[in-house]
Each structure stands twice: as C-alpha cells, then as structure tokens.
N, C-alpha and C. Protein backbone atom coordinates (compact mmCIF):
# COMPACT_ATOMS: atom_id res chain seq x y z
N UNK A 1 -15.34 6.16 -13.16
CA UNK A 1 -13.93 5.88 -12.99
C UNK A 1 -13.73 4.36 -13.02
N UNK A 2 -12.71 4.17 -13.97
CA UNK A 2 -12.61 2.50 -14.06
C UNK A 2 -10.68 2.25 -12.93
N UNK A 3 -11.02 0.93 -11.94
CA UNK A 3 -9.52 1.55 -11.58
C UNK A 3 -8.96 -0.03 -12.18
N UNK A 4 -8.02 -0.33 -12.87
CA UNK A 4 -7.39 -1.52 -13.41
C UNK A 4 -6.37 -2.20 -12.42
N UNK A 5 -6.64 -3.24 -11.50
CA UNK A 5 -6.19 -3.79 -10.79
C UNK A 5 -6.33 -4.96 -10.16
N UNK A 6 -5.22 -4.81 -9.64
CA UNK A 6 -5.07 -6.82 -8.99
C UNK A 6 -5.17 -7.22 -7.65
N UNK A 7 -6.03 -7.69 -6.96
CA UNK A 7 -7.10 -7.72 -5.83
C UNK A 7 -5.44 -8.33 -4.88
N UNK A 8 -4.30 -9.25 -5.56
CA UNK A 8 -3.62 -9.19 -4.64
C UNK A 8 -2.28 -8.35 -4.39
N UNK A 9 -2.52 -7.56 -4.89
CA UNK A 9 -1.44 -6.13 -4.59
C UNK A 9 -1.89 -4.99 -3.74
N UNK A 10 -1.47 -5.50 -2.75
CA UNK A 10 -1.58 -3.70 -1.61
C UNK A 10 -1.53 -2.36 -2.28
N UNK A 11 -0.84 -2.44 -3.06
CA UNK A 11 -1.03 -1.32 -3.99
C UNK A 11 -1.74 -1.06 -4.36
N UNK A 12 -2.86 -1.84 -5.10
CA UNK A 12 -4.23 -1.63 -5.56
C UNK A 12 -5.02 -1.38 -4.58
N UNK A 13 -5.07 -2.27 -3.57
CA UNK A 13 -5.79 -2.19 -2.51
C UNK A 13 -5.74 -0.80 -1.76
N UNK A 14 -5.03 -0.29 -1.80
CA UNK A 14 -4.76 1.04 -1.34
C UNK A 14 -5.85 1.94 -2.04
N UNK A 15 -6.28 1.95 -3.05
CA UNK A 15 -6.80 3.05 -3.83
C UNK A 15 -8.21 2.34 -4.05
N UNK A 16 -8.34 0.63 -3.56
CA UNK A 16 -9.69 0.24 -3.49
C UNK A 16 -10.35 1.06 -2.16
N UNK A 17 -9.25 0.96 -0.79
CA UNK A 17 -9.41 1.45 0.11
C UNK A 17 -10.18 3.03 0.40
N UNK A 18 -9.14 3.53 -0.25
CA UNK A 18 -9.89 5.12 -0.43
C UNK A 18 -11.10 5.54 -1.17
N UNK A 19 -11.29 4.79 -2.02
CA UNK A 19 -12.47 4.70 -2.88
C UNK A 19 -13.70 4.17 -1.79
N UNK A 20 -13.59 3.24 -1.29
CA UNK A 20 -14.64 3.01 -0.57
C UNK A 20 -14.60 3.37 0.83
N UNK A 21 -14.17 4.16 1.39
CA UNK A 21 -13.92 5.17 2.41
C UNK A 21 -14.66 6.30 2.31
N UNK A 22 -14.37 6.63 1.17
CA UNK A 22 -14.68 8.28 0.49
C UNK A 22 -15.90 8.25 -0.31
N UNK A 23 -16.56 6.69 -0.66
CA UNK A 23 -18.04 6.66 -1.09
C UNK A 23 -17.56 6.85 -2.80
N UNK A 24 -16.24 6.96 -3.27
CA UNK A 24 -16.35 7.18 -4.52
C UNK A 24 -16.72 6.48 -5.55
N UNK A 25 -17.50 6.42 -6.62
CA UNK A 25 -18.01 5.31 -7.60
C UNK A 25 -16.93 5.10 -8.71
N UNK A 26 -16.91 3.86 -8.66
CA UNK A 26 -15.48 2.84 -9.54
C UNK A 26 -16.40 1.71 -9.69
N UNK A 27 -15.41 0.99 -11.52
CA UNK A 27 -15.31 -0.01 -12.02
C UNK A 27 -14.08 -0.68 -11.36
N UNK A 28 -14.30 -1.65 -11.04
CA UNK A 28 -13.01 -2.57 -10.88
C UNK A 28 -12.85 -3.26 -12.02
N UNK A 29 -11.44 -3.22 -12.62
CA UNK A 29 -11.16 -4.36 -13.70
C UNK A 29 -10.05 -4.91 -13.13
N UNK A 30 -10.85 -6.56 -13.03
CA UNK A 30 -9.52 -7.17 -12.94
C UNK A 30 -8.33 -7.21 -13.72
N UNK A 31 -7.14 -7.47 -13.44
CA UNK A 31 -6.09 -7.38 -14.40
C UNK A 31 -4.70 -8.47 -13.52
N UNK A 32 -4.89 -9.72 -13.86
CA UNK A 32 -3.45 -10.03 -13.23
C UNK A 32 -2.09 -10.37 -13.54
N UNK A 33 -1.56 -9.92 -12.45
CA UNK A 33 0.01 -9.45 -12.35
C UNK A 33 0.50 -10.86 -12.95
N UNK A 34 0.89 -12.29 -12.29
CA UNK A 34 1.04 -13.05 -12.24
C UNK A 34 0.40 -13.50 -13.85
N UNK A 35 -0.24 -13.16 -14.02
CA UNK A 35 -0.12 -14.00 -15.85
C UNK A 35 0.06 -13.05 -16.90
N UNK A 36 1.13 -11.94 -16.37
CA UNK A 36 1.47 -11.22 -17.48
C UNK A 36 0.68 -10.09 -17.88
N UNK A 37 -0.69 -9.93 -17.16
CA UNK A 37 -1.56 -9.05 -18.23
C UNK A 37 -1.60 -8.06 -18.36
N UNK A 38 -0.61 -7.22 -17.22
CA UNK A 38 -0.44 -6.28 -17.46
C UNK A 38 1.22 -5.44 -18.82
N UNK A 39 1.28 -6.81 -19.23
CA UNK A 39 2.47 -6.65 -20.34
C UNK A 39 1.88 -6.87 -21.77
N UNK A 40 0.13 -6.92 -22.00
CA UNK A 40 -0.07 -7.16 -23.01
C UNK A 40 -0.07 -5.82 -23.83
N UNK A 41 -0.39 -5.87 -24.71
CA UNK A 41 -0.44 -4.63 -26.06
C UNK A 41 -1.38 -3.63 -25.44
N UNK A 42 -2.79 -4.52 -25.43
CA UNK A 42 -3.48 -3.42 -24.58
C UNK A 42 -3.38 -2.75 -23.25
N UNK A 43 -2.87 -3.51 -22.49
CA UNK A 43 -2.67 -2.77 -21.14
C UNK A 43 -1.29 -2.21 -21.45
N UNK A 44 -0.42 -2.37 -22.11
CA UNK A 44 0.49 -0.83 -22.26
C UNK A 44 0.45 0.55 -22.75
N UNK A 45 -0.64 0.18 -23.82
CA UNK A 45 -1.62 1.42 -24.64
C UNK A 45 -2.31 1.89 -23.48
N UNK A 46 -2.42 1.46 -22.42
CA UNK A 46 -3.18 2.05 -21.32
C UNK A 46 -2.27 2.32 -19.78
N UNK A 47 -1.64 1.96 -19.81
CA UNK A 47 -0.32 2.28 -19.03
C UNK A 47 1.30 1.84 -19.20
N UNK A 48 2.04 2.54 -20.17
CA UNK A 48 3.14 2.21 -20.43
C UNK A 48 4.51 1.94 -19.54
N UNK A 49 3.88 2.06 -18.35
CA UNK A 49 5.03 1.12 -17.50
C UNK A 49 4.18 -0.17 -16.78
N UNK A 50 3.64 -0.51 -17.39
CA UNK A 50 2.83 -1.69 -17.27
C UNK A 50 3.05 -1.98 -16.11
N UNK A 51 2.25 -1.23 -15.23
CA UNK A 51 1.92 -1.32 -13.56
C UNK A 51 0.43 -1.23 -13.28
N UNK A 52 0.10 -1.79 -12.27
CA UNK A 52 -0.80 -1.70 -11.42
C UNK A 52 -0.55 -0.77 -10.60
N UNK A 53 -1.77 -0.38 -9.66
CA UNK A 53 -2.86 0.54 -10.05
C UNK A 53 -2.86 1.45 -11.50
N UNK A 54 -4.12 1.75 -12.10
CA UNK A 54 -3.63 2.45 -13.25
C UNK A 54 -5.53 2.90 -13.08
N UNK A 55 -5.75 3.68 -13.05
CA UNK A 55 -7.42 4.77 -12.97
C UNK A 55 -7.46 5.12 -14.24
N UNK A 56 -8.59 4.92 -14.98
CA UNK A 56 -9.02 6.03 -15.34
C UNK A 56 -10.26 6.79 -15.33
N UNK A 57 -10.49 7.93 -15.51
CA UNK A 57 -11.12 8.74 -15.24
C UNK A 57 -12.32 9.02 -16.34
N UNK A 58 -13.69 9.20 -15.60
CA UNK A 58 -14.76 9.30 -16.73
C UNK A 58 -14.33 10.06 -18.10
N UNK A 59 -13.41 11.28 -17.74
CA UNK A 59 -13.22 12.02 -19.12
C UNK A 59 -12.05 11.52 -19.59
N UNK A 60 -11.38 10.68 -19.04
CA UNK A 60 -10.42 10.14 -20.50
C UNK A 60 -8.63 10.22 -19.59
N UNK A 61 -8.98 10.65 -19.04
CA UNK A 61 -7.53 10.93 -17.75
C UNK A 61 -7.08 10.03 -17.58
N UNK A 62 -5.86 9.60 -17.29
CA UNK A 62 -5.16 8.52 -16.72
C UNK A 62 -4.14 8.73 -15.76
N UNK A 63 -4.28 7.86 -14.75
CA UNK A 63 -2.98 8.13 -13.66
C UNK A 63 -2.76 6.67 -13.14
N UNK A 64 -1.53 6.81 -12.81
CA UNK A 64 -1.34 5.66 -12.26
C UNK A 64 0.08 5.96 -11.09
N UNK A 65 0.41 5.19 -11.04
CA UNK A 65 1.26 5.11 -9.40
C UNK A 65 0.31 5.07 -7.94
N UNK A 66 -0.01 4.11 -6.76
CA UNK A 66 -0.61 4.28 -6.63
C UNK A 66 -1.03 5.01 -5.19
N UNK A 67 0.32 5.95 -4.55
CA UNK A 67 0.11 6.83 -4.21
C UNK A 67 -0.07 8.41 -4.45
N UNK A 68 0.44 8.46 -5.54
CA UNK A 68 -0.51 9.91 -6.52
C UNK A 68 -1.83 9.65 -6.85
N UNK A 69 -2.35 8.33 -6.97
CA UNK A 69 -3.58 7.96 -7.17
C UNK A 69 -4.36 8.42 -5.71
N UNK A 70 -3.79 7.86 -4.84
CA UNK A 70 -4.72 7.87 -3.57
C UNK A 70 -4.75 9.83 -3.23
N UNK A 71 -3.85 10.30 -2.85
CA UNK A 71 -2.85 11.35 -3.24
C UNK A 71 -4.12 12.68 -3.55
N UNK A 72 -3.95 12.20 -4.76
CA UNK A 72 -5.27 12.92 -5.63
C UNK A 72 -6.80 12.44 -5.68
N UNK A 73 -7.17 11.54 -4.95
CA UNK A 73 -8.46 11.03 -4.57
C UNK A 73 -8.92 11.23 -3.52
N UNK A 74 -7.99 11.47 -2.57
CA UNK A 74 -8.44 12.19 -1.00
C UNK A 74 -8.15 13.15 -0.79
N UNK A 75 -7.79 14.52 -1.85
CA UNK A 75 -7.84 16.05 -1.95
C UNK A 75 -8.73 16.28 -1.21
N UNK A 76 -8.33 17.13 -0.33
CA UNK A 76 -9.61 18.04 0.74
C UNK A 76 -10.57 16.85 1.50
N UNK A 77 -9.97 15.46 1.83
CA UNK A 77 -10.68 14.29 2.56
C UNK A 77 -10.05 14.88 4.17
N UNK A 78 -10.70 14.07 4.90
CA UNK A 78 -10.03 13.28 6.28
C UNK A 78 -8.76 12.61 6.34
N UNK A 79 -8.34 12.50 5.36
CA UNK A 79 -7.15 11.16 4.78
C UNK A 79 -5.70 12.16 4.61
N UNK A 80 -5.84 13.63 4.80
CA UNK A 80 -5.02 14.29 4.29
C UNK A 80 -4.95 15.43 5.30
N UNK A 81 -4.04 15.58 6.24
CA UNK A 81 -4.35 16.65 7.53
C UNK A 81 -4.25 18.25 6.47
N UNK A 82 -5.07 19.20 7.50
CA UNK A 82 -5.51 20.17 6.91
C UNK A 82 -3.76 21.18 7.26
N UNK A 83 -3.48 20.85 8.31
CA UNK A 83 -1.82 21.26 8.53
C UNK A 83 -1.15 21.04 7.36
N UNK A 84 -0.39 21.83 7.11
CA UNK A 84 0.43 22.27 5.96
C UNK A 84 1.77 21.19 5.74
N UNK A 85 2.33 21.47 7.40
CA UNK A 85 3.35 20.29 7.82
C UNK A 85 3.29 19.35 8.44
N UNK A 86 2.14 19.28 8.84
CA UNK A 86 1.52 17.90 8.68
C UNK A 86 1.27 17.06 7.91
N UNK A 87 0.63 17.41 6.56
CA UNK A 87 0.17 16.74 5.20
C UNK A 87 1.63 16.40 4.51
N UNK A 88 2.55 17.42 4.81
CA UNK A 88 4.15 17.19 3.96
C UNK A 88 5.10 15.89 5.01
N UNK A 89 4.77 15.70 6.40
CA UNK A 89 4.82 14.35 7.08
C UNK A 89 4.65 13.34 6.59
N UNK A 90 3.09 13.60 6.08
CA UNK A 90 1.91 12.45 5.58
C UNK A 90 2.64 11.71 3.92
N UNK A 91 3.36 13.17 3.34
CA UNK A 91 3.89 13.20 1.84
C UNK A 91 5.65 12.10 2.29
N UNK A 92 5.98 12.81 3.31
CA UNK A 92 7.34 11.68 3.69
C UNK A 92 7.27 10.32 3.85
N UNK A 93 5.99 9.87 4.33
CA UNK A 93 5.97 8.51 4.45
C UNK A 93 5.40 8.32 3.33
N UNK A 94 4.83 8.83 2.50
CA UNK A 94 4.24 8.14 1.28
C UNK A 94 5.35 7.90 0.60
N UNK A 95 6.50 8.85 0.55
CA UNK A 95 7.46 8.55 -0.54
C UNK A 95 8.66 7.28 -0.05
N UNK A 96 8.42 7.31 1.44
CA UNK A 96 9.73 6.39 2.00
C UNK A 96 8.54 5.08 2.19
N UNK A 97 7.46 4.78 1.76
CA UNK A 97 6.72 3.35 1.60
C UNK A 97 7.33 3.05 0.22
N UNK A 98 7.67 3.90 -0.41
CA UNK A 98 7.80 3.47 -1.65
C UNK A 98 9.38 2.81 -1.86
N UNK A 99 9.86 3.66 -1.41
CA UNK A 99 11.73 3.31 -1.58
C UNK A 99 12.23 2.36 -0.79
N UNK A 100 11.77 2.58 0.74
CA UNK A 100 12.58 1.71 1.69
C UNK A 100 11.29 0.85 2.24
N UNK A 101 10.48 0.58 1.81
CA UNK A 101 9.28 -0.43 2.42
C UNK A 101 8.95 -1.41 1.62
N UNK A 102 8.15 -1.20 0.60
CA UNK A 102 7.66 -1.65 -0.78
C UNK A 102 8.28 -2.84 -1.21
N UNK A 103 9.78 -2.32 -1.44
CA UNK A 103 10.64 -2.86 -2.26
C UNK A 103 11.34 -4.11 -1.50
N UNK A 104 11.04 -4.55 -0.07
CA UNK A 104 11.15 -5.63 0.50
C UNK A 104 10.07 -6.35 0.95
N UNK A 105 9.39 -5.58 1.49
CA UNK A 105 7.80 -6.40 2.44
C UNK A 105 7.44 -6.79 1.18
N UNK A 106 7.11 -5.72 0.31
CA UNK A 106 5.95 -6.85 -0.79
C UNK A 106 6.88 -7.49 -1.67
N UNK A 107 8.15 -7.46 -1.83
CA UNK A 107 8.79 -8.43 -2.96
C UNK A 107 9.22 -9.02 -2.26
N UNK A 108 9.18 -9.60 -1.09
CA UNK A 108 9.35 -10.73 0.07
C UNK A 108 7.90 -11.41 -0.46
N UNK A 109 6.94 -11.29 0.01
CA UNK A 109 6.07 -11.39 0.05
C UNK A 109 5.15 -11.90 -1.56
N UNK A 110 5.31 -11.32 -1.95
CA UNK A 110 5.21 -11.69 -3.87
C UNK A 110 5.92 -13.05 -3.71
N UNK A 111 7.40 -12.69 -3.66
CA UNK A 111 8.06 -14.44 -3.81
C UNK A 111 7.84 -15.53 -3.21
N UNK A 112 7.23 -15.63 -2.04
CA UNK A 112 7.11 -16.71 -1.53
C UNK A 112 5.59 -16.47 -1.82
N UNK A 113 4.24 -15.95 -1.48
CA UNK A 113 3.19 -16.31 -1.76
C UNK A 113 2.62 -16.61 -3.07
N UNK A 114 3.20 -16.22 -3.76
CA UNK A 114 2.86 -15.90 -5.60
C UNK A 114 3.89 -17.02 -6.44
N UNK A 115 4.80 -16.51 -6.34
CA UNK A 115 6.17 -17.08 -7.37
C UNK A 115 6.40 -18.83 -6.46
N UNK A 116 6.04 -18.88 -5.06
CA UNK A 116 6.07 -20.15 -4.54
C UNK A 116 7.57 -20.96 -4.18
N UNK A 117 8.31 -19.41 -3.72
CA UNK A 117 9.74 -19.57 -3.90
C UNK A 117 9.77 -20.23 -1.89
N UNK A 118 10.78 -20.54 -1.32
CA UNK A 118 10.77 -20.53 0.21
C UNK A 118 11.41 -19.54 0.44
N UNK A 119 10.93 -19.16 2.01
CA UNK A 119 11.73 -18.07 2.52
C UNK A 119 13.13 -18.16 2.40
N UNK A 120 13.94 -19.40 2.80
CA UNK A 120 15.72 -19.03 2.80
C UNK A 120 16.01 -19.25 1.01
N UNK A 121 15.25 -19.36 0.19
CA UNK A 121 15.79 -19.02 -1.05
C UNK A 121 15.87 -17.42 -1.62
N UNK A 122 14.81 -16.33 -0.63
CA UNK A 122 15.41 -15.52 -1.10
C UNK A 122 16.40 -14.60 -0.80
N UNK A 123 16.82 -13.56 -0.94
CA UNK A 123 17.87 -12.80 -1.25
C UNK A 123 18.12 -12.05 0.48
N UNK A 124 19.40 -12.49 0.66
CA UNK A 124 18.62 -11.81 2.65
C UNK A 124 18.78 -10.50 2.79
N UNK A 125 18.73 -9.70 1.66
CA UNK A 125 18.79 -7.94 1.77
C UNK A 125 17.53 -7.98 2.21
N UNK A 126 16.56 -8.84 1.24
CA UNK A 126 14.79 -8.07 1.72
C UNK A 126 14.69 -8.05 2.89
N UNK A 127 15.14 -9.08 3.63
CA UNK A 127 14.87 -9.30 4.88
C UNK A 127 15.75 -8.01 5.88
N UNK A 128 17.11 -7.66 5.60
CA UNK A 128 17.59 -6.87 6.24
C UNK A 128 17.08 -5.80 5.90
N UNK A 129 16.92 -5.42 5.10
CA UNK A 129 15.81 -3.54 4.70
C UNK A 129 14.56 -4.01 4.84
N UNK A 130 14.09 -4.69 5.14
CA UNK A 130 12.67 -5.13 5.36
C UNK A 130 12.48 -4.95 6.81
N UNK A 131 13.22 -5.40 8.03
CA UNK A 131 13.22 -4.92 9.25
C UNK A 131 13.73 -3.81 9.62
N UNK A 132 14.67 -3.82 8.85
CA UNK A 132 15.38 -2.25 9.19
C UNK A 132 13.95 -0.80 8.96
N UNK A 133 13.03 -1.70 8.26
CA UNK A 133 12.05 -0.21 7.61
C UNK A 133 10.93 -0.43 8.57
N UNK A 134 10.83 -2.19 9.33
CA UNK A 134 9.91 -2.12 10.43
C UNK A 134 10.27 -1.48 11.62
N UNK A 135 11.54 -1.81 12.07
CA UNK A 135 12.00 -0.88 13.07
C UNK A 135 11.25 0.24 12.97
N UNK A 136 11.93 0.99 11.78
CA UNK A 136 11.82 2.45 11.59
C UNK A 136 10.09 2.72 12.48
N UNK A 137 9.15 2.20 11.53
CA UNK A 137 7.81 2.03 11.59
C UNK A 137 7.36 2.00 13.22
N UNK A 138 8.15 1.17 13.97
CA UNK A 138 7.87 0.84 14.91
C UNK A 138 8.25 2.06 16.53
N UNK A 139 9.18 2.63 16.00
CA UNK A 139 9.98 3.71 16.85
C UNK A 139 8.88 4.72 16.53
N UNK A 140 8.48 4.82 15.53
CA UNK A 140 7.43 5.92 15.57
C UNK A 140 6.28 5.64 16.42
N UNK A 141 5.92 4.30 16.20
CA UNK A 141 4.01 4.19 16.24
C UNK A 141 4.03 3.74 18.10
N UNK A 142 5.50 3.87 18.30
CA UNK A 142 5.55 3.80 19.95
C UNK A 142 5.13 5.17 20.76
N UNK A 143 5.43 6.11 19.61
CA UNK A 143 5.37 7.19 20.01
C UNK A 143 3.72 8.14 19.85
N UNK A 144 3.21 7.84 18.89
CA UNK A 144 1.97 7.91 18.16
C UNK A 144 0.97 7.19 17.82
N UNK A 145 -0.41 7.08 17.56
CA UNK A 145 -1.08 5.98 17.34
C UNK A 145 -1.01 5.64 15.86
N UNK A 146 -1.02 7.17 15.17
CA UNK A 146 -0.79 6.78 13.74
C UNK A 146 0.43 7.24 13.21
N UNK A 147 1.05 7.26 11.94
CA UNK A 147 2.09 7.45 11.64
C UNK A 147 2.74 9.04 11.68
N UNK A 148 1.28 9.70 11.49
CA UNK A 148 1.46 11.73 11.71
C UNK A 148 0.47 12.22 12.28
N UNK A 149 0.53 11.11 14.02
CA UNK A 149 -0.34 11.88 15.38
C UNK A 149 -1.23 10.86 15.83
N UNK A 150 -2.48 11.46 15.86
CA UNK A 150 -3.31 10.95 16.44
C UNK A 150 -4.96 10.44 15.40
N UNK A 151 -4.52 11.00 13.98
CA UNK A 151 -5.69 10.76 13.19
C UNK A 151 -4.91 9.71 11.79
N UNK A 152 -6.00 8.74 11.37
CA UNK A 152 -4.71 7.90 10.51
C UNK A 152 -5.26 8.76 8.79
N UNK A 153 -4.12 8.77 8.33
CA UNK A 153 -4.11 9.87 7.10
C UNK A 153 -3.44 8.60 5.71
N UNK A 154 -3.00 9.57 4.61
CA UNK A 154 -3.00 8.37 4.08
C UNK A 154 -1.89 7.70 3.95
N UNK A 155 -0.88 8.07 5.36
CA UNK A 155 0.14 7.48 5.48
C UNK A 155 0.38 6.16 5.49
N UNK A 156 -0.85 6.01 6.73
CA UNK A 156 -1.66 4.94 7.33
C UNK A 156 -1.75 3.76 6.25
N UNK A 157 -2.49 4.41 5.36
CA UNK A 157 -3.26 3.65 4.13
C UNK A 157 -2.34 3.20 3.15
N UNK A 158 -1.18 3.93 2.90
CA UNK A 158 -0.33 3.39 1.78
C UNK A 158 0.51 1.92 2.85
N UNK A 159 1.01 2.89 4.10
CA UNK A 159 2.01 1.14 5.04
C UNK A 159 1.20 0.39 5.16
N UNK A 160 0.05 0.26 5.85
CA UNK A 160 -0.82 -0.79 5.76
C UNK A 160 -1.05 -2.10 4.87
N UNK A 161 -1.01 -1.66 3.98
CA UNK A 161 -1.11 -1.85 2.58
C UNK A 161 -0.74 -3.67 2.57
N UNK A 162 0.75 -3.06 2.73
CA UNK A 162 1.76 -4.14 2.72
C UNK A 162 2.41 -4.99 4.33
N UNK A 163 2.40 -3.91 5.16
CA UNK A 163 2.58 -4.42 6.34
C UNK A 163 1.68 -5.19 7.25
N UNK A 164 0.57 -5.19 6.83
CA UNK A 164 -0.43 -6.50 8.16
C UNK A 164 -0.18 -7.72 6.85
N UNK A 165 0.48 -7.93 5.89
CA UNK A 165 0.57 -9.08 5.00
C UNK A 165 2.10 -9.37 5.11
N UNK A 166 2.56 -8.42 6.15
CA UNK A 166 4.30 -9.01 6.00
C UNK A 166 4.99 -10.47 6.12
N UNK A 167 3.87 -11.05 6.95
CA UNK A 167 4.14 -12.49 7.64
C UNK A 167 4.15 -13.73 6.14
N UNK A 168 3.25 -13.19 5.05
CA UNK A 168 3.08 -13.63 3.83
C UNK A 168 4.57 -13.89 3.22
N UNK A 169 5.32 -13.11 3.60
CA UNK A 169 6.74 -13.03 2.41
C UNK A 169 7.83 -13.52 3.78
N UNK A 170 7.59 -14.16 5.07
CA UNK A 170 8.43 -14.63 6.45
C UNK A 170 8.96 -13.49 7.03
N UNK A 171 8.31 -12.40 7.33
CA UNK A 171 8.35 -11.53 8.31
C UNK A 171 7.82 -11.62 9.72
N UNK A 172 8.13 -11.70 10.79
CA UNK A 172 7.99 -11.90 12.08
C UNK A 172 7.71 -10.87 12.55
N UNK A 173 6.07 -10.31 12.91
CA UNK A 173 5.87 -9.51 13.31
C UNK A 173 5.55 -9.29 14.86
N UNK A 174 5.93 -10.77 15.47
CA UNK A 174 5.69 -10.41 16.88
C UNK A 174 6.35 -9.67 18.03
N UNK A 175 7.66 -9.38 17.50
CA UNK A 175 8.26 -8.69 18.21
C UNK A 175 8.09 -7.18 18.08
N UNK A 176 7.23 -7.17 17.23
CA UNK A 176 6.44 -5.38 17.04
C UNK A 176 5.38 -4.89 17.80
N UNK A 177 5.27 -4.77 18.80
CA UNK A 177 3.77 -4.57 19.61
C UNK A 177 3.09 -3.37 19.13
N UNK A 178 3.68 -2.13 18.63
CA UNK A 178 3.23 -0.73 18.31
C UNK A 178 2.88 -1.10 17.38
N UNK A 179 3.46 -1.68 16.10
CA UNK A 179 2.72 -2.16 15.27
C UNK A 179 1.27 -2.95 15.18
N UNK A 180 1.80 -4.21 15.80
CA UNK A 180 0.67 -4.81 15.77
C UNK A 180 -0.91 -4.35 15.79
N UNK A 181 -0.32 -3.23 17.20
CA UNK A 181 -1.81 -2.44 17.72
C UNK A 181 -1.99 -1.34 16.41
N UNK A 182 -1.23 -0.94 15.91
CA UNK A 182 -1.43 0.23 14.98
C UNK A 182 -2.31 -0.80 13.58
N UNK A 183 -1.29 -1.74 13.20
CA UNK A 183 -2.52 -2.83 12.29
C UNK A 183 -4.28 -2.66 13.03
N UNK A 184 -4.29 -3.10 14.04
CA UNK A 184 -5.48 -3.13 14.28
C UNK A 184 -6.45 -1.95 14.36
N UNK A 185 -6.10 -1.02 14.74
CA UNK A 185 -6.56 0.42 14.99
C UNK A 185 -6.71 0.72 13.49
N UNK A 186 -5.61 0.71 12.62
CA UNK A 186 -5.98 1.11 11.02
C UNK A 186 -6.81 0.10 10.21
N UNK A 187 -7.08 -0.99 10.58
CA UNK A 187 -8.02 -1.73 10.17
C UNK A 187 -9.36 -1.38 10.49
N UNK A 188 -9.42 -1.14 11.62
CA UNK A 188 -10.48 -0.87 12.80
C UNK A 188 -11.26 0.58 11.89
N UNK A 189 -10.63 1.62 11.79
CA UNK A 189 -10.95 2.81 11.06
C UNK A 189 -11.27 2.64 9.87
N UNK A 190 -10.69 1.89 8.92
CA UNK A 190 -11.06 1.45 7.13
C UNK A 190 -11.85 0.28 7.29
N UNK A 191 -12.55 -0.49 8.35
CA UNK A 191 -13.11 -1.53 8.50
C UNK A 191 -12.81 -2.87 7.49
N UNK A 192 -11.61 -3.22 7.97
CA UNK A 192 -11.24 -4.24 6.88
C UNK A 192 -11.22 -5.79 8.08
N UNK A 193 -11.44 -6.25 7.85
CA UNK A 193 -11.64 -7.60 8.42
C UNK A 193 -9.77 -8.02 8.65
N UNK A 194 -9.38 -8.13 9.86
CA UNK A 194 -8.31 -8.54 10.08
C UNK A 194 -7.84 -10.29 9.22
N UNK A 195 -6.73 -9.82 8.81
CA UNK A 195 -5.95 -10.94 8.26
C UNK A 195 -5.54 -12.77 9.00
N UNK A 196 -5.98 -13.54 8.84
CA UNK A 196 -5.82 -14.67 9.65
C UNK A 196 -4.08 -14.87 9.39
C-alpha cells in the first residue's frame, strides 16, 4: 500500500496514525500541498480532486478522503466499537470533523502557519465556527473521556488530528480543560509525542 501524503496535514496524519497502530505495511510518498503537487498532471491521474490523503492499494485500488480511508483500514480494529450505535456515534463525529471542524481549525491554521498570513488578517468566521465546534467538543469530553465513552475510536483519531495543532492557526486552548486532558489521553493511547 502506497499512501500519498503531506506530513503537515492532520489529514494525512490520521491514516499515518492508523497504519501504525494497526501494524499495517505502507509506502509513504511525499507529496506537498504548499507547492502545488498535488495539482500536477500526475497526481490528478491519480486523484482527481487533487487532495491529500489519497492510498493506494497493492492491487490497483484507490481511495481517498481521509476518513473513508481510516474508515476502511480499521474494519473489525479496536478503532471502531463493536456496538452498532456506537460505531454510527463514532460515524457522526467523523462526518461533523469534516463540516463544522476541519473547515476552521485547519484553514485557521494552514493560513497563518503555511501561507504566513497573521491571525487578525484572517476572516473572523474561522474563528467563530472554530470555537463554536470547540465548545461543542468540549461539552462532550466533560462528560466522557473519549468522544463515544470510555475507549478512543476513530473519532478520537480523525479530531485529534487537527485539534492539539489548533494553537498553530491562534486558537486558545486554555480555557478547555476536558480537552486539553482528552489531547493528552489520545496522544497517550496512539503514542505520539505531545506538541510543544
């Protein structure tokens, strides 16, 4: 399995994550965002919405998005509760990282660490749906250690992703304590070396 990606996108990282969780054997190809490369000829012949994460598979398969990636890589794992409505929990936050999370933490975060923009130049929606989706995050994980109970699934693994890097794009995460501890605990479990 070759997975085509960019070491600074949580997104990728997400599916580096599960891969080496789950012991699975992968090529990493680099590919970066930031100089276009995923808009060249060849990387659209290989994923035509020229995105990162993008797998492919020893026999010729391709997927990309990169929670159907993870999704379908931790079938029948630990990463995926064996509860029916539990796993469709696990499926709610995967889809609301995508719509109401994503689309501020990491394009906060892209612009000022990457593009080299300042925080009050950008747009102050990110910032208002950007807390509005930590809140959210936070009302839960007061309640729970992980996002669906007590075991972290790959709910865990897709917010993560982007949220212990929120401070990257001028997110203030100290007024989150459930969070904070939930960063650490989901680090703690995927053994990732906490973020300075």
């Amino acid at each position: 399995m070759k997975i085509y990606g960019d070491r600074i996108s949580g997104n990728c990282l997400k599916v580096k994550w599960v891969c080496d969780q789950l012991a699975l054997p992968y090529t990493w190809v680099d590919v970066d965002v930031v100089k276009g490369e995923t808009r060249t000829a060849d990387f659209l012949a290989l994923n035509p919405w020229g995105q990162v994460p993008t797998v492919v598979f020893d026999d010729g398969r391709r997927l990309a998005q990169s929670n159907a990636i993870i999704r379908y890589l931790a079938r029948d794992s630990r990463f995926i509760p064996a509860d029916a409505f539990a796993a469709a929990q696990m499926d709610s936050w995967l889809f609301w990282e995508q719509y109401s999370h994503e689309p501020y933490i990491a394009v906060a975060r892209f612009q000022v660490a990457y593009l080299g923009k300042s925080v009050g130049a950008l747009d102050p929606n990110l910032f208002i749906r950007g807390y509005r989706a930590l809140d959210h995050m936070e009302r839960q994980l007061e309640a729970t250690r992980f996002l669906v109970g007590e075991a972290l699934t790959l709910a865990d693994v897709a917010l993560l992703a982007y949220t212990r890097m929120a401070h990257q794009g001028g997110f203030d995460l100290a007024r989150y304590d459930a969070i904070r501890r939930w960063i650490g605990d989901a680090e703690a479990v995927l053994g990732l070396a906490p973020l300075s």
